[in-house]
C-alpha atoms as a PDB file:
ATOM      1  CA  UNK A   1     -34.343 121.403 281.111  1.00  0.00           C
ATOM      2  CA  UNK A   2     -34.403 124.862 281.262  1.00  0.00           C
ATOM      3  CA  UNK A   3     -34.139 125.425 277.475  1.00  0.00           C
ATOM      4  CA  UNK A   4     -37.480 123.909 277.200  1.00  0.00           C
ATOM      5  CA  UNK A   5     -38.961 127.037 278.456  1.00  0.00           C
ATOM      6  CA  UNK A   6     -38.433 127.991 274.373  1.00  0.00           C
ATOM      7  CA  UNK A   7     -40.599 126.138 273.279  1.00  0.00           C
ATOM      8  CA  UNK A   8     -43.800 127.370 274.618  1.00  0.00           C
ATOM      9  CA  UNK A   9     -46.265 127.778 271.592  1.00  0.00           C
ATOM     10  CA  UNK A  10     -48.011 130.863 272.712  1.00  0.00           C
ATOM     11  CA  UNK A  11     -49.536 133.266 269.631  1.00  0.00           C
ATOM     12  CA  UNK A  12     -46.984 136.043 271.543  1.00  0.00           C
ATOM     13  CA  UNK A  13     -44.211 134.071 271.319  1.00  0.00           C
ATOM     14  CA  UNK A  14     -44.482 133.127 267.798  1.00  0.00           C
ATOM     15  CA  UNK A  15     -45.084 136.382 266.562  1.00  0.00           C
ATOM     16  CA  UNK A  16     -41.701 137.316 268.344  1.00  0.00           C
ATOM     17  CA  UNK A  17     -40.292 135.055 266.539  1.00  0.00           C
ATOM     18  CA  UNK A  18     -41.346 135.687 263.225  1.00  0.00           C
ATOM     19  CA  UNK A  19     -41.012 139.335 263.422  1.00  0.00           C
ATOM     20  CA  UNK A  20     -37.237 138.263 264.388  1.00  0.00           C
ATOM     21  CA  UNK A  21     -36.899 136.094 261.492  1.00  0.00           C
ATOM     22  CA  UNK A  22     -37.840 139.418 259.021  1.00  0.00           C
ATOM     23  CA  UNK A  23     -35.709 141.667 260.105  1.00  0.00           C
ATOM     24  CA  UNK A  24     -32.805 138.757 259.881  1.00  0.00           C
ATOM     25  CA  UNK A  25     -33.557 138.277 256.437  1.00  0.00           C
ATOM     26  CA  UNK A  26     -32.275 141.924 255.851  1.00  0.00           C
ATOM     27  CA  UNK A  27     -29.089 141.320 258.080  1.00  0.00           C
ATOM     28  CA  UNK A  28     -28.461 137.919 256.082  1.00  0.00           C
ATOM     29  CA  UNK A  29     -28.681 139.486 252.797  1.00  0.00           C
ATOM     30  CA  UNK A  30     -26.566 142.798 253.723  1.00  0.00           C
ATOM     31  CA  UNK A  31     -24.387 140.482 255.170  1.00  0.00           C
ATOM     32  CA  UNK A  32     -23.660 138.364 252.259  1.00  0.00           C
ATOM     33  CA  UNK A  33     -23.559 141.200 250.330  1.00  0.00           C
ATOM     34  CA  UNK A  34     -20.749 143.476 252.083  1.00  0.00           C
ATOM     35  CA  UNK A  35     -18.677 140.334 252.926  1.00  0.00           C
ATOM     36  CA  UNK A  36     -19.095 139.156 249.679  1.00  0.00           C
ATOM     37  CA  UNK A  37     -18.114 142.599 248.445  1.00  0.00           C
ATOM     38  CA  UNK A  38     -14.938 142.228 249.866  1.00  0.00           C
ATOM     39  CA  UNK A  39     -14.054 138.647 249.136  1.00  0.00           C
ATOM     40  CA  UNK A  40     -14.805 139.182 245.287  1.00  0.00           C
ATOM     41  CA  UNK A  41     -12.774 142.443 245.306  1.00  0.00           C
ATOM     42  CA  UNK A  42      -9.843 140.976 246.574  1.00  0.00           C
ATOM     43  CA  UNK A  43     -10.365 137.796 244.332  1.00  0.00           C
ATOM     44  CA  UNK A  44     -10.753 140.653 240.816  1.00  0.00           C
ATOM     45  CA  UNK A  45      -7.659 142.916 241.977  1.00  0.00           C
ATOM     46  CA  UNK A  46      -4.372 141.532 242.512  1.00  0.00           C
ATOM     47  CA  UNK A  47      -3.491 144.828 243.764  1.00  0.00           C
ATOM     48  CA  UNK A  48      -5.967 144.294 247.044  1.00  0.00           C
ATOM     49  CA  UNK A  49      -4.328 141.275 247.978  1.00  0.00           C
ATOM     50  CA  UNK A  50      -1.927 142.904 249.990  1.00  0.00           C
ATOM     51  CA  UNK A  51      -1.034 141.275 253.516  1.00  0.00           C
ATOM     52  CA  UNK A  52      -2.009 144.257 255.408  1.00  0.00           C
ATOM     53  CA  UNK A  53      -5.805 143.241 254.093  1.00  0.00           C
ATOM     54  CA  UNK A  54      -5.332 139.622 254.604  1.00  0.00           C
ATOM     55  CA  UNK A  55      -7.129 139.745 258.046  1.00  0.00           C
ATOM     56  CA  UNK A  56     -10.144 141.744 256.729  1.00  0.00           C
ATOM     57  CA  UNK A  57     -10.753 139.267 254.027  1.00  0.00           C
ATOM     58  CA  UNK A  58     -10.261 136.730 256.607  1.00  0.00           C
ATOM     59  CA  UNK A  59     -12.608 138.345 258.698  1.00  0.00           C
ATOM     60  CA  UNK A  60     -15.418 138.704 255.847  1.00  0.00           C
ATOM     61  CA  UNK A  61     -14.842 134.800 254.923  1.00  0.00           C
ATOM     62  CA  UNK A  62     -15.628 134.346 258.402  1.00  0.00           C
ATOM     63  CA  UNK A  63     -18.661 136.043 258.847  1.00  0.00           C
ATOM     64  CA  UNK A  64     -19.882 134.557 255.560  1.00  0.00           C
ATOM     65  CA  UNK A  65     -19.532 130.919 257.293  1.00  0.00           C
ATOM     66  CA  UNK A  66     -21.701 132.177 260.343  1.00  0.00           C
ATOM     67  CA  UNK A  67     -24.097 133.750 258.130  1.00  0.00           C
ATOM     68  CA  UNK A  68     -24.540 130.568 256.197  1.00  0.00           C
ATOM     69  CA  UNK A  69     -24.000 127.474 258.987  1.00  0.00           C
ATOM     70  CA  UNK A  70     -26.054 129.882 261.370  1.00  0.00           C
ATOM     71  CA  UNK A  71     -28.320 132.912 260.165  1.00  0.00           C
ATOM     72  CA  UNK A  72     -29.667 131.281 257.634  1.00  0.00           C
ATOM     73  CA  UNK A  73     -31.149 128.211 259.781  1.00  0.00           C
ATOM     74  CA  UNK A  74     -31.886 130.669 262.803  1.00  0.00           C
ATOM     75  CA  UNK A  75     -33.910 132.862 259.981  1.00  0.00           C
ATOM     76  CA  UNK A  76     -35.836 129.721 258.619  1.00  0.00           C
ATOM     77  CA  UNK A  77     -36.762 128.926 262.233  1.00  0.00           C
ATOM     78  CA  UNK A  78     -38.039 131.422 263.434  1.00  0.00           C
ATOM     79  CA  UNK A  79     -40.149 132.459 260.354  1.00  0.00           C
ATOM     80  CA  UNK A  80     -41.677 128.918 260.407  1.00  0.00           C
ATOM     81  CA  UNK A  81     -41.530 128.514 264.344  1.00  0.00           C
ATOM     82  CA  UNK A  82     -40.334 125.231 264.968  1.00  0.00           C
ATOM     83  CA  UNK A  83     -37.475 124.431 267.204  1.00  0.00           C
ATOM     84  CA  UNK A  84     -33.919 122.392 266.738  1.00  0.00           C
ATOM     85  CA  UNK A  85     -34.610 118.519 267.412  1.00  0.00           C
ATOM     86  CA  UNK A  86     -31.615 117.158 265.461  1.00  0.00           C
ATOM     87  CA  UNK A  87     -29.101 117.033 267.490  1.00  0.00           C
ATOM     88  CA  UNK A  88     -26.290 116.087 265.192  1.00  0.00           C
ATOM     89  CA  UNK A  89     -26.986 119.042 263.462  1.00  0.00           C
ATOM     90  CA  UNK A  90     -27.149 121.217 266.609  1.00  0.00           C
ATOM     91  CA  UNK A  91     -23.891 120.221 268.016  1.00  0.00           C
ATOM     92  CA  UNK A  92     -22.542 120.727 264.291  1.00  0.00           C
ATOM     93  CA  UNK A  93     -24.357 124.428 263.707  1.00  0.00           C
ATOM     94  CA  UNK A  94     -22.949 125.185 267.506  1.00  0.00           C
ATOM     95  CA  UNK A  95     -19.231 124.726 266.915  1.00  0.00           C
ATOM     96  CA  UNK A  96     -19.193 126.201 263.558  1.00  0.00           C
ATOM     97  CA  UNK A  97     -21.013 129.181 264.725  1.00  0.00           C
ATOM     98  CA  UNK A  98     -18.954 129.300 267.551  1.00  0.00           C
ATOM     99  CA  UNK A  99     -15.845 128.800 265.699  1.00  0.00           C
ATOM    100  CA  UNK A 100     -16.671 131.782 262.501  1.00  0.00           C
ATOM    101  CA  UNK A 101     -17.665 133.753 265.553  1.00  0.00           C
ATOM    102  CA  UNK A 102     -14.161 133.707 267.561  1.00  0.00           C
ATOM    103  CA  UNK A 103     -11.875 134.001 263.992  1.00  0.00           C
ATOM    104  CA  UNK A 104     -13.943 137.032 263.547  1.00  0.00           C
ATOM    105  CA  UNK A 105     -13.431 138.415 266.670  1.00  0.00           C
ATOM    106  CA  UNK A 106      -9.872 137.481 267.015  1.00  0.00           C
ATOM    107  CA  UNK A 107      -9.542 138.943 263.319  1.00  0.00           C
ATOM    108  CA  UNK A 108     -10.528 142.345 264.088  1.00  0.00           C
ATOM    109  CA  UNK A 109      -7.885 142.145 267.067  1.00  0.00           C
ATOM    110  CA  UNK A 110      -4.940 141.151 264.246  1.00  0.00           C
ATOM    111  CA  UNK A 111      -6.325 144.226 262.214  1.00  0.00           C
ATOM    112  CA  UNK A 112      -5.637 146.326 264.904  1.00  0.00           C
ATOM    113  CA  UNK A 113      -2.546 144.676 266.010  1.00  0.00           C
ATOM    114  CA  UNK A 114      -1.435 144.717 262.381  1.00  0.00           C
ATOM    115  CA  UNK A 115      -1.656 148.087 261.739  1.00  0.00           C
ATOM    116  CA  UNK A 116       0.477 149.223 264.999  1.00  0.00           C
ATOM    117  CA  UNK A 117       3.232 147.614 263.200  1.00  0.00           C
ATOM    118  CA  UNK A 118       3.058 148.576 260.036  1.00  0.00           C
ATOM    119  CA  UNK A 119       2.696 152.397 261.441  1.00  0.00           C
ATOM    120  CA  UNK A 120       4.622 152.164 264.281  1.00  0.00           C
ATOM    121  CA  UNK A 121       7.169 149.889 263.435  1.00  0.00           C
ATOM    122  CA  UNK A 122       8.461 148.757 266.518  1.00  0.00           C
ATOM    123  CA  UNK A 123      10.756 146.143 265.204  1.00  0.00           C
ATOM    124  CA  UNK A 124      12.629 148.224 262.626  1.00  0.00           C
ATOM    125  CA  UNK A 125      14.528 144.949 261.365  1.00  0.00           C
ATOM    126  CA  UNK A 126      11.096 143.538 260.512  1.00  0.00           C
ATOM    127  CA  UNK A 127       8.912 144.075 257.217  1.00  0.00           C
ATOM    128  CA  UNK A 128       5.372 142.969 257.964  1.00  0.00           C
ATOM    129  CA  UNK A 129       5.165 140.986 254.812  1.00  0.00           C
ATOM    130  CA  UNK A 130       2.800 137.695 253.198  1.00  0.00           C
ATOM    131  CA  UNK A 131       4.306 135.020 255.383  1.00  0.00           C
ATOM    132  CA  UNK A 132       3.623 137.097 258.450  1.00  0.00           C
ATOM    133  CA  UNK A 133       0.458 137.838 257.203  1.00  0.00           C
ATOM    134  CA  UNK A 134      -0.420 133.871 256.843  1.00  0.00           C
ATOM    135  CA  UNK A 135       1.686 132.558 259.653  1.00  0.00           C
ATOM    136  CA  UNK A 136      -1.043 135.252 261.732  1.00  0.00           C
ATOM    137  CA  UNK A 137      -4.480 134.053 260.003  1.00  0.00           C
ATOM    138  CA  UNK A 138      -2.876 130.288 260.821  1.00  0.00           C
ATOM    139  CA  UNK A 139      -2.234 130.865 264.282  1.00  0.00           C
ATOM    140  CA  UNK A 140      -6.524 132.782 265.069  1.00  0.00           C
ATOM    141  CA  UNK A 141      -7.652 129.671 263.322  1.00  0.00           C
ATOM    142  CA  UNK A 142      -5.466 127.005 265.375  1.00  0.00           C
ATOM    143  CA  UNK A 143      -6.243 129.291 268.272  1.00  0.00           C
ATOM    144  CA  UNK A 144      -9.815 129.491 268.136  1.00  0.00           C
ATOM    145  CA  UNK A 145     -10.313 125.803 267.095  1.00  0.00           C
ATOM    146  CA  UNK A 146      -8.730 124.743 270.166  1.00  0.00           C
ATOM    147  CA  UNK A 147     -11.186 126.879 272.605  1.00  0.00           C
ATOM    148  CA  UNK A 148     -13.788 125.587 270.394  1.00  0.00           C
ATOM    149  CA  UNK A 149     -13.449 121.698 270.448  1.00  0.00           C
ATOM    150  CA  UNK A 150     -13.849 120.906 273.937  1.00  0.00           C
ATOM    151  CA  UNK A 151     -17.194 121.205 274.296  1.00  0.00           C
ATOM    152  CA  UNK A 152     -17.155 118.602 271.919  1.00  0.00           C
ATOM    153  CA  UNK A 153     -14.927 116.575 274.297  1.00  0.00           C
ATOM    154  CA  UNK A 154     -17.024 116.897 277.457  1.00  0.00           C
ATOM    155  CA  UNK A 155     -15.502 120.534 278.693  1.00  0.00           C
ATOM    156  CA  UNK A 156     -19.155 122.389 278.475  1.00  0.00           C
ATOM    157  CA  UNK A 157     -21.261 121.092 275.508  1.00  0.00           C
ATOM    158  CA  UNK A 158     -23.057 122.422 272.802  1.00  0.00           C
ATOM    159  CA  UNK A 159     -27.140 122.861 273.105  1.00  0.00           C
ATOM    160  CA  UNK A 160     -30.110 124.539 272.111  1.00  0.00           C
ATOM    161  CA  UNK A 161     -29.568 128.009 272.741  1.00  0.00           C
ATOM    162  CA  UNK A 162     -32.452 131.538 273.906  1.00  0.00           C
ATOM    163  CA  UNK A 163     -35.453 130.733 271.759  1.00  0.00           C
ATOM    164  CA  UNK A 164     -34.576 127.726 270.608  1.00  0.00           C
ATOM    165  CA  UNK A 165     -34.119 129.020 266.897  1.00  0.00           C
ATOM    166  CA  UNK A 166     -30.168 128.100 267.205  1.00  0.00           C
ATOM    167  CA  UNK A 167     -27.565 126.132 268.991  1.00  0.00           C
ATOM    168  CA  UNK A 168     -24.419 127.445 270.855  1.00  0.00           C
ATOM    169  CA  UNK A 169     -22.503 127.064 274.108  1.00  0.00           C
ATOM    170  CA  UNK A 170     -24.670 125.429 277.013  1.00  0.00           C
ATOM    171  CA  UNK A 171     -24.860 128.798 279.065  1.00  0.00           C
ATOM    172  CA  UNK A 172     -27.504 127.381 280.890  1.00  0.00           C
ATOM    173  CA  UNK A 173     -25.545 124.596 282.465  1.00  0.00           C
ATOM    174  CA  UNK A 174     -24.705 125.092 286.374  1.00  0.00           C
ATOM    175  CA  UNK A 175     -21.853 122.211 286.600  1.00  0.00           C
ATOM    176  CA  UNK A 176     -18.846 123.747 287.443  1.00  0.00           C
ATOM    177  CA  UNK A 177     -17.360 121.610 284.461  1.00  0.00           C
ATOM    178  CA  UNK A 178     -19.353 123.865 282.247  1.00  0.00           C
ATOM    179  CA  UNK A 179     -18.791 127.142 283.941  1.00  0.00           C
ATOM    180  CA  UNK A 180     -14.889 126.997 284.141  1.00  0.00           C
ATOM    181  CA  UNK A 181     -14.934 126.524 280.699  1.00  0.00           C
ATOM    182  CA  UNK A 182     -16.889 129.674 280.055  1.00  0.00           C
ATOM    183  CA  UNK A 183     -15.208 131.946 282.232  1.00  0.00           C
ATOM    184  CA  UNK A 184     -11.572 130.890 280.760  1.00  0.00           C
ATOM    185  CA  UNK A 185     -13.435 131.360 277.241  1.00  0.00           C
ATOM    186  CA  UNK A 186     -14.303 135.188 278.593  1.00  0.00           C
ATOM    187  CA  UNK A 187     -10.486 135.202 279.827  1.00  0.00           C
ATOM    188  CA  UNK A 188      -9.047 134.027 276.930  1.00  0.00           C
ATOM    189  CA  UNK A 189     -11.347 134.967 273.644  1.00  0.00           C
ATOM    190  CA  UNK A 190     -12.652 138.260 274.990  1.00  0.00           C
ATOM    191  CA  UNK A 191     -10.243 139.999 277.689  1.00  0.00           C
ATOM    192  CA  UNK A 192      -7.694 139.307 275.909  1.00  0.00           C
ATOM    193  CA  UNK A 193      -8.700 140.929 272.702  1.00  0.00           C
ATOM    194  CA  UNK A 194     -10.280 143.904 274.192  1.00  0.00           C
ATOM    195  CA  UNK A 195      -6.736 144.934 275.999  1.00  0.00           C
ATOM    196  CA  UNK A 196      -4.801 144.177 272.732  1.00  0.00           C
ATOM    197  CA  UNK A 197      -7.370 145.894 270.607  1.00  0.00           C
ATOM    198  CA  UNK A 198      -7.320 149.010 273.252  1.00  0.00           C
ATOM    199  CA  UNK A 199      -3.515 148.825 273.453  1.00  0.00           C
ATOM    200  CA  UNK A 200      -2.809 148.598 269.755  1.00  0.00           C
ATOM    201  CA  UNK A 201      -5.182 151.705 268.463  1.00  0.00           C
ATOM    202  CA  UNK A 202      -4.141 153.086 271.996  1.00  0.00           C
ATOM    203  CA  UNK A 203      -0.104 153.383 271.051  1.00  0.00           C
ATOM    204  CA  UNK A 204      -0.891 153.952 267.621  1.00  0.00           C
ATOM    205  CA  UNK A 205      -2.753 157.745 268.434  1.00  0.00           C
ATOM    206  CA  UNK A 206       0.019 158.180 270.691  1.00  0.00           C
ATOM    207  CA  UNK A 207       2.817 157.556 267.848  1.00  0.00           C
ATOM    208  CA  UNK A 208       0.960 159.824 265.646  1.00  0.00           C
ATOM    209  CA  UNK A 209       0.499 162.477 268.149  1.00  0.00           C
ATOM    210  CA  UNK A 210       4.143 162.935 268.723  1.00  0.00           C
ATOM    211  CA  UNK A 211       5.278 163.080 264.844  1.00  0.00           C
ATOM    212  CA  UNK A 212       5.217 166.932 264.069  1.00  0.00           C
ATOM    213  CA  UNK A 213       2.289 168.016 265.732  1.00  0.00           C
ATOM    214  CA  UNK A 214       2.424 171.390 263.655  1.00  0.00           C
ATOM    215  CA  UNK A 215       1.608 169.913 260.753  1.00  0.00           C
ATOM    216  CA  UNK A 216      -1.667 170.302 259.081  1.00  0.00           C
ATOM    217  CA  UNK A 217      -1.045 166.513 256.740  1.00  0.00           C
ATOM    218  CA  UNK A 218      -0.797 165.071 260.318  1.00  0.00           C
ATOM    219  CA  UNK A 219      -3.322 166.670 261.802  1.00  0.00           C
ATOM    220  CA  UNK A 220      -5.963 165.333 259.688  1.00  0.00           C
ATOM    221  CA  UNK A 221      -4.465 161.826 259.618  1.00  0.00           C
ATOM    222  CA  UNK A 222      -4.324 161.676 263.576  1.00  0.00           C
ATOM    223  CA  UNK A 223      -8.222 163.167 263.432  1.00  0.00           C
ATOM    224  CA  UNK A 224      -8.999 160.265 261.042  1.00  0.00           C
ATOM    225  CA  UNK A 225      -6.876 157.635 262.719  1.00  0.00           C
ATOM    226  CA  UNK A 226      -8.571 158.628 266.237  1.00  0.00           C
ATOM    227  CA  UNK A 227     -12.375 158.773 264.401  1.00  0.00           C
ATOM    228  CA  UNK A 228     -11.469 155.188 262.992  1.00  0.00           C
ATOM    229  CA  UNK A 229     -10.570 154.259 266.471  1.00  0.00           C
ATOM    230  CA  UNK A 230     -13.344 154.755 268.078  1.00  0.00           C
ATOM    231  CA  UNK A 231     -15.920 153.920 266.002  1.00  0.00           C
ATOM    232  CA  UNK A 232     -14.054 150.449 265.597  1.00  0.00           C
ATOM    233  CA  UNK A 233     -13.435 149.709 269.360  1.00  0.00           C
ATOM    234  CA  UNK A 234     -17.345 151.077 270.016  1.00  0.00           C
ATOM    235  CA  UNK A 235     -18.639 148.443 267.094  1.00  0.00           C
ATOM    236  CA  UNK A 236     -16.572 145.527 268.627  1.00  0.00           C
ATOM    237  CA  UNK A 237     -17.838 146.567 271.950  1.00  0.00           C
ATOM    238  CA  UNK A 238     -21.692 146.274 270.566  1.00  0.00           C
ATOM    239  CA  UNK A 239     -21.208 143.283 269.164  1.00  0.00           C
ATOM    240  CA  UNK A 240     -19.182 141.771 272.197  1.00  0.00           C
ATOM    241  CA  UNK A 241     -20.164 143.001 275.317  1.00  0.00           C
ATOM    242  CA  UNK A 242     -23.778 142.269 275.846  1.00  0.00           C
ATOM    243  CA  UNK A 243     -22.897 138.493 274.582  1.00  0.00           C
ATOM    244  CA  UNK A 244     -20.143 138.276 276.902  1.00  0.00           C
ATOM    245  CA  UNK A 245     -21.564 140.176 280.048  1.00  0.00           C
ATOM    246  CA  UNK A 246     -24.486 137.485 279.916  1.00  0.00           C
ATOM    247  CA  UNK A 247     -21.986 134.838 279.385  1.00  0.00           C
ATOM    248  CA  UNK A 248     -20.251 136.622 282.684  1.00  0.00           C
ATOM    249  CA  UNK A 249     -23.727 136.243 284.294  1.00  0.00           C
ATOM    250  CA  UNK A 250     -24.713 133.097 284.067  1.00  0.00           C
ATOM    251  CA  UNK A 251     -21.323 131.721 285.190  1.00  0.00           C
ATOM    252  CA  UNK A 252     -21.131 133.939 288.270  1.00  0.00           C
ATOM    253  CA  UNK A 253     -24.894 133.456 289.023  1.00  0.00           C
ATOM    254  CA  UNK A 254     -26.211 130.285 287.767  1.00  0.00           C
ATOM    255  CA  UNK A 255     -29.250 130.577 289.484  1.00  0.00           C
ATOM    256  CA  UNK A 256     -30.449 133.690 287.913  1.00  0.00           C
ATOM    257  CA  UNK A 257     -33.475 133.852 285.762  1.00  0.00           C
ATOM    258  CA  UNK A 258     -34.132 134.843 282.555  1.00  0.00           C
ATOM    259  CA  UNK A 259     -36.627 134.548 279.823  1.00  0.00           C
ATOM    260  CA  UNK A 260     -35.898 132.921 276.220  1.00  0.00           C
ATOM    261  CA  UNK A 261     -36.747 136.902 275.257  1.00  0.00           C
ATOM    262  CA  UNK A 262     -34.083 137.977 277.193  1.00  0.00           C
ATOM    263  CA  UNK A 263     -31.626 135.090 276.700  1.00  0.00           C
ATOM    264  CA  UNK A 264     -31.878 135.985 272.558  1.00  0.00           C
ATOM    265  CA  UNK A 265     -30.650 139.357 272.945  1.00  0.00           C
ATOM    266  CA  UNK A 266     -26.842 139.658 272.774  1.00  0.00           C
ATOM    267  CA  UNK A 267     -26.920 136.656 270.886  1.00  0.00           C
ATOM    268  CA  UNK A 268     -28.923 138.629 268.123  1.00  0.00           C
ATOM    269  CA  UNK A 269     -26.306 141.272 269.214  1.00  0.00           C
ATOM    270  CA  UNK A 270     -23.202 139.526 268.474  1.00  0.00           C
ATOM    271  CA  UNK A 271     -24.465 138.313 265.099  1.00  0.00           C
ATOM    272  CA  UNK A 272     -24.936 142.124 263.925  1.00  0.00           C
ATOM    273  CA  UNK A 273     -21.418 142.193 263.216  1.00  0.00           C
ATOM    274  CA  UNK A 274     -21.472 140.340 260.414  1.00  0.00           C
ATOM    275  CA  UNK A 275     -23.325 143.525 258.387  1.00  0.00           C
ATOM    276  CA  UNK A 276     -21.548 146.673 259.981  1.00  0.00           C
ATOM    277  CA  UNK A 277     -17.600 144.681 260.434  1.00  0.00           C
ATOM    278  CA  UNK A 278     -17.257 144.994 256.520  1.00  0.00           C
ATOM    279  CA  UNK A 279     -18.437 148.169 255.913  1.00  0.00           C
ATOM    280  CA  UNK A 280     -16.167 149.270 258.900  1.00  0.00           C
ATOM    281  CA  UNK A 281     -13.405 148.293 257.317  1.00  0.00           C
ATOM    282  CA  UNK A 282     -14.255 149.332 253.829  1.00  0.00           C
ATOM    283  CA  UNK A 283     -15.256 152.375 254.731  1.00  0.00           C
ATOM    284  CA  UNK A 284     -13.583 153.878 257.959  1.00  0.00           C
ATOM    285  CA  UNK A 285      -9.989 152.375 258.421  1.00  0.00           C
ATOM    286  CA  UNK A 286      -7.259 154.067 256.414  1.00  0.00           C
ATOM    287  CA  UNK A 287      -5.487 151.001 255.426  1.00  0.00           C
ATOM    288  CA  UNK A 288      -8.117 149.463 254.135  1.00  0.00           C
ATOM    289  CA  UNK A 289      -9.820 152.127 252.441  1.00  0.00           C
ATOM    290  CA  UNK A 290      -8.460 151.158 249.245  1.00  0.00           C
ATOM    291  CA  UNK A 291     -10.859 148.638 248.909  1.00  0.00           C
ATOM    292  CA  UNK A 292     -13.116 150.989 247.837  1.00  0.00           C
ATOM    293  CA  UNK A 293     -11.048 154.196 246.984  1.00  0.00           C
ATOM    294  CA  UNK A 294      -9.034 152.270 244.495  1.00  0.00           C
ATOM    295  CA  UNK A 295     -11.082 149.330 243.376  1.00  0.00           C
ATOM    296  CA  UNK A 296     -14.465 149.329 240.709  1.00  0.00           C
ATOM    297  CA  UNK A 297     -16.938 146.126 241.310  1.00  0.00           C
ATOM    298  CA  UNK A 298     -19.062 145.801 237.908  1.00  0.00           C
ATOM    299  CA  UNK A 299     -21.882 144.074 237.831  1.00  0.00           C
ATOM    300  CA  UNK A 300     -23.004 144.021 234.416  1.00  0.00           C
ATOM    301  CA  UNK A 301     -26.583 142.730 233.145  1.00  0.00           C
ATOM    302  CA  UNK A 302     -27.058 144.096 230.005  1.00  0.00           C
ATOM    303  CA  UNK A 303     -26.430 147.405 229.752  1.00  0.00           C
ATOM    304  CA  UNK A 304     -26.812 147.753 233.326  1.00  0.00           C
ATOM    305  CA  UNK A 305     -23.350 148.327 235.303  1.00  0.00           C
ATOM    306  CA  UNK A 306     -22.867 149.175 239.242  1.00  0.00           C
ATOM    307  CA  UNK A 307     -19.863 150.529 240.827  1.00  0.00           C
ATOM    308  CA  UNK A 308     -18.813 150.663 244.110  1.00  0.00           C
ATOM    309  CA  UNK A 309     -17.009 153.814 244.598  1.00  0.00           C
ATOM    310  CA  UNK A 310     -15.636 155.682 247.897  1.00  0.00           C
ATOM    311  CA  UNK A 311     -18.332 155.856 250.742  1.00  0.00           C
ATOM    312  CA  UNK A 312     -16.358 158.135 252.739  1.00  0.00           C
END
């Protein structure tokens, strides 16, 4: 099995690995500590529990389940340098991963989607309001549950997964079974949300741009709007493309080689997201900012008190 080639115990290879599971101790506890930012924000302030910010909290509950179900076992094994033997476990830590992984994704594509229409409006009989909000979050979890059961049903599989520190799709199959599977998942759960990503931010510049273009108010929103833009479709596409361009590979060219080194990667890649997403859309987006503009987190010990304040 090819996956075996993990598993050589070679001083090198260890030391990759533990030098790995360092640096994602700092990404697991920035992680838990932006997304939990958000989630105890929103849970504090009525007042942030609009709809409009019902897919970023999704998105930060989400991240928190991959950080849990996966970082936090991939950190413990690689700072110990053993490898995954249970397989109940594996199959269970592969969809779960797999699942927090596409909600995410697919959240950050009904943020963008979200905020054409609320700017744009292009149903003027429509008011984007809670049940819209819910009836969305409803459908990327039915959604992404159904691309991620069946591997669990014999369409691909779950498996051991790079350097053996994880499990996640079986890349590494050959079968055609497997690799139809993978290139409708790159169809479906990445195409697709680039082009509606790049075509909601994409109309949404454009709207702005034609609304008074002499005025200075506008100006600086369509500056901010376009900065937000781009620095949001440039994140998704670091977190995203390596992962699926190696997915791409390996279904188009089964035979191709690569090390466990190389294989670990845009996995590592992809899981980045769970630190910089949050503080994204804290920080950058407009209608989200008042997550931090408007809202004060205390943490009180004593006489000791924090606040969160505006980044930007």
């Amino acid at each position: 099995m090819e996956q075996q080639g993990a598993a050589e115990n070679g001083m090198p290879f260890l030391k990759y690995k533990f030098g790995l599971g360092v640096l994602m101790i700092l990404g697991t506890l920035l992680g838990i500590w932006f997304n939990g930012t958000i989630i105890l924000l929103t849970i504090k302030h009525k007042f942030l529990r609009a709809p409009i910010n019902y897919a970023v909290v999704n998105l930060s509950v989400a991240d928190m389940g991959s950080i849990v179900i996966g970082l936090c076992p991939m950190t413990d094994a690689n700072l110990h340098g053993y490898y995954f033997e249970n397989k109940s476990f594996c199959i269970f830590q592969g969809f779960s991963v797999a699942l927090f992984g596409l909600v995410a994704l697919w959240s950050v594509v009904v943020c963008a989607v979200e905020r054409y229409l609320v700017v744009c409006r292009p149903f003027k009989g429509i008011q984007f309001g809670k049940k819209h909000a819910l009836l969305t979050l409803l459908f990327t979890w039915l959604w992404c549950i159904m691309w991620t059961l069946p591997p669990l049903f014999g369409w691909s599989s779950y498996d051991v997964e790079g350097i053996a520190s994880n499990c996640a799709l079986a890349w590494h199959r050959e079968d055609w079974n497997s690799r139809s599977y993978h290139l409708s998942l790159f169809v479906w759960c990445f195409l697709l949300p680039l082009a509606l990503i790049l075509w909601s931010y994409g109309k949404l510049i454009y709207v702005l741009k034609q609304v008074s273009p002499q005025s200075n108010s506008t100006q600086r929103a369509e500056t901010q709007v376009t900065k937000t833009v781009v620095i949001m479709i440039l994140a998704f596409l670091l977190s995203w493309v390596p992962y699926a361009a190696f997915a791409l590979t390996r279904v188009v060219n089964p035979e191709v080689i690569m090390g466990p080194q190389i294989q670990s990667i845009p996995m590592y890649m992809a899981k980045t997201g769970t630190v910089y997403n949050p503080v994204i859309y804290i920080c950058l987006n407009k209608q989200v900012n008042l997550l931090v503009y408007l809202a004060v987190f205390q943490i009180k010990h004593g006489c000791f008190v924090v606040y969160l304040g505006r980044i930007i």
